[in-house]
C-alpha atoms as a PDB file:
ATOM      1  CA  UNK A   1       0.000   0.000   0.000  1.00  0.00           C
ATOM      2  CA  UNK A   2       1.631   3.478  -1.143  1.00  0.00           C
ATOM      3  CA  UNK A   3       0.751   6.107   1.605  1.00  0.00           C
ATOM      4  CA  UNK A   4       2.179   8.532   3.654  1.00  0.00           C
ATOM      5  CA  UNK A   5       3.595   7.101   7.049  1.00  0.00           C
ATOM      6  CA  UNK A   6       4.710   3.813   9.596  1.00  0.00           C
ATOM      7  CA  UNK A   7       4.089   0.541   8.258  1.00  0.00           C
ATOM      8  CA  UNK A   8       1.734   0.513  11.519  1.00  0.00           C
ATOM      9  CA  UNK A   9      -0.584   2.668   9.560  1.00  0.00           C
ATOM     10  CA  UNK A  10      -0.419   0.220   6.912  1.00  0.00           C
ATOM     11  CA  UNK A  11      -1.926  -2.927   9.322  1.00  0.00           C
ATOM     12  CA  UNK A  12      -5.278  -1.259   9.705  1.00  0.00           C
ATOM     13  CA  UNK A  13      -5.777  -2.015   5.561  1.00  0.00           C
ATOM     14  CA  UNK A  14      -6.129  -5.515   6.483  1.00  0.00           C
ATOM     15  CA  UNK A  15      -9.796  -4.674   7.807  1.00  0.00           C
ATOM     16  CA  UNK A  16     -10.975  -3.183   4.886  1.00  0.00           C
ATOM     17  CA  UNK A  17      -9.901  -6.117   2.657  1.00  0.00           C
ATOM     18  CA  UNK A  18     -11.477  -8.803   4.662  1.00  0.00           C
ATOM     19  CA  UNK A  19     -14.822  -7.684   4.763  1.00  0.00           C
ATOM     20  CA  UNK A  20     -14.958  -7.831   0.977  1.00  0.00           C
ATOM     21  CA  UNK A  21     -16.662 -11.204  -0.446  1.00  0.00           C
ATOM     22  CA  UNK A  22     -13.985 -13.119  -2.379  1.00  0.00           C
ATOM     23  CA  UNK A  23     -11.189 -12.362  -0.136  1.00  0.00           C
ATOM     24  CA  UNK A  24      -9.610 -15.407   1.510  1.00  0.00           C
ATOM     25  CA  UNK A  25      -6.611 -14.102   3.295  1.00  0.00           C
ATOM     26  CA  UNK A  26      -4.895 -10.690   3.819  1.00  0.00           C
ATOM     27  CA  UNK A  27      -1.542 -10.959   5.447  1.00  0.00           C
ATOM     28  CA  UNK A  28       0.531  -7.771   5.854  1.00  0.00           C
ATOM     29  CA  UNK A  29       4.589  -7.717   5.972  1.00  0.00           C
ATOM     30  CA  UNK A  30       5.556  -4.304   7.117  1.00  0.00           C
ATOM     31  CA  UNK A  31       4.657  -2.323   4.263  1.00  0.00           C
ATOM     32  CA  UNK A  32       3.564  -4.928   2.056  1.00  0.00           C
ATOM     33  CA  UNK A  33      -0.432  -6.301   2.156  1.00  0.00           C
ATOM     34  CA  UNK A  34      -0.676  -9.267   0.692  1.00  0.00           C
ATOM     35  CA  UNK A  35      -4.714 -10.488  -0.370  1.00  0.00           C
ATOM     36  CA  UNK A  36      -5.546 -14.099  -1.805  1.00  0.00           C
ATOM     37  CA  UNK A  37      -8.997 -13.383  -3.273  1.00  0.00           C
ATOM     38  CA  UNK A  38     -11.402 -15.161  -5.646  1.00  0.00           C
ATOM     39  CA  UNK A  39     -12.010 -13.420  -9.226  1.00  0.00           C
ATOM     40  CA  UNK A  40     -14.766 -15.086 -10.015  1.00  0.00           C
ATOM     41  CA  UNK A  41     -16.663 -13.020  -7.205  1.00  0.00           C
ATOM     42  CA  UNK A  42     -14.619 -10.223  -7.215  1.00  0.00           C
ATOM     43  CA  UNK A  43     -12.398  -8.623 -10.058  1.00  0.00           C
ATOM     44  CA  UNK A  44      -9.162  -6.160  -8.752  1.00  0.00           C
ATOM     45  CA  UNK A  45     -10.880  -3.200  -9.451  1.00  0.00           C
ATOM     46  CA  UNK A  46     -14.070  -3.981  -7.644  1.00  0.00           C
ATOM     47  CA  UNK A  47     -11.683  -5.196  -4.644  1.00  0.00           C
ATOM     48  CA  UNK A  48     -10.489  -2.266  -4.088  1.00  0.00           C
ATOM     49  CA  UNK A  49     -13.636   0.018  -5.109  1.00  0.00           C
ATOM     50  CA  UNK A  50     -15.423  -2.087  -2.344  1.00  0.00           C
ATOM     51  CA  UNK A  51     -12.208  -1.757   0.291  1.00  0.00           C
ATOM     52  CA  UNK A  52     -12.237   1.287   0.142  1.00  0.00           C
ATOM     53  CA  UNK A  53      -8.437   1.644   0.661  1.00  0.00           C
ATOM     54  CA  UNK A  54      -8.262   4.399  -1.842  1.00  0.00           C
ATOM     55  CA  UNK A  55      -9.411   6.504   0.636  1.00  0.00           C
ATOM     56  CA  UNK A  56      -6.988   6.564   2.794  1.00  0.00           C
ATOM     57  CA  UNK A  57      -3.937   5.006   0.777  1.00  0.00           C
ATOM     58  CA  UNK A  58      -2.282   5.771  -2.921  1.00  0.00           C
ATOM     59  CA  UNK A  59      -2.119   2.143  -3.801  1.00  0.00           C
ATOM     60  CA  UNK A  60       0.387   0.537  -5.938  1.00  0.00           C
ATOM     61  CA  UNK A  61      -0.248  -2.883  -7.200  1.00  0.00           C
ATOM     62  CA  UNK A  62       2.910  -4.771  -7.308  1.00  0.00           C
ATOM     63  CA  UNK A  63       1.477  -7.910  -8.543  1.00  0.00           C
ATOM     64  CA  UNK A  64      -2.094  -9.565  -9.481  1.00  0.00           C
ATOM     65  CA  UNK A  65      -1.126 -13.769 -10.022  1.00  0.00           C
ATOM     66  CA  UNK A  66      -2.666 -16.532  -9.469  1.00  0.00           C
ATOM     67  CA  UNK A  67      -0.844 -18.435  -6.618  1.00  0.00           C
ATOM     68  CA  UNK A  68       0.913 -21.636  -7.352  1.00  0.00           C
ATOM     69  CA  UNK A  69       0.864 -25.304  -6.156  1.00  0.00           C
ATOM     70  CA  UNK A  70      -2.060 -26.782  -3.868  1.00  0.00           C
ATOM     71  CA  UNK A  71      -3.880 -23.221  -2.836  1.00  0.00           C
ATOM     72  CA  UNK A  72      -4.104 -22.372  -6.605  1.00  0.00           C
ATOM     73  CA  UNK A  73      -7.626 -23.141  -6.291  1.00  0.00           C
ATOM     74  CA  UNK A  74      -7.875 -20.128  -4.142  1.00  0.00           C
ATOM     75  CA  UNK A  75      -7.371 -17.499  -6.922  1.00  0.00           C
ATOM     76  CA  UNK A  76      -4.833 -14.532  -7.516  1.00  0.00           C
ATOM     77  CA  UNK A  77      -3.004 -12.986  -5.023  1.00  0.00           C
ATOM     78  CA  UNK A  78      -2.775  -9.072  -4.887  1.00  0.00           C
ATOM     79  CA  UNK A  79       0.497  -7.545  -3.432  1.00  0.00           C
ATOM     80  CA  UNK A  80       0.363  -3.992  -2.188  1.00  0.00           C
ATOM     81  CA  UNK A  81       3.498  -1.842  -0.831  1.00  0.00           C
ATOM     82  CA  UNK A  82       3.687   1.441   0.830  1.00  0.00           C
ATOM     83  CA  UNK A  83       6.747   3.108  -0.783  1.00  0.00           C
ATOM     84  CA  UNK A  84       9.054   4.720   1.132  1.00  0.00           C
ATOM     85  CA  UNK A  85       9.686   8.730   0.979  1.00  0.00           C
ATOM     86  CA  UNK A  86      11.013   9.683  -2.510  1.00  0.00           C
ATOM     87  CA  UNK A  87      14.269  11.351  -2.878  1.00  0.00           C
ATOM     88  CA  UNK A  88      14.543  15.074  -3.495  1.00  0.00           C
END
């Protein structure tokens, strides 16, 4: 998630996410949130229309891939960073 302070303010994200219908999992690494989600009930852009992240975070999508191995059945994983302050 791309926003403007700690990776704290990042955490609270994960409640918007999992009240969407789709979403599986939402697991956040310091800056990064990371949602498993299913796109046949829920395409990216309606994820994070009905979030609602984009109120309080510029989000960058760093990837949008269907996961690998056994949980493939569990649909595309969305990865979401909060970059840090640019240079000047």
């Amino acid at each position: 998630m791309a926003g403007v302070g700690c990776e704290g303010c990042v955490a609270p994200s994960k409640q918007h996410f999992v009240r969407v219908a789709g979403v599986h999992a939402v697991h956040v690494f310091g800056s990064t949130v990371e949602v498993v989600y299913d796109e046949s009930v829920v395409s990216l852009r309606e994820l994070l229309e009905r979030s609602g992240v984009e109120k309080y975070y510029v989000v960058r999508v760093l990837s949008d891939e269907p996961l690998g191995g056994q949980r493939a059945e569990a649909g595309p994983v969305l990865r979401l960073e909060k970059p840090g302050r640019e240079q000047r």
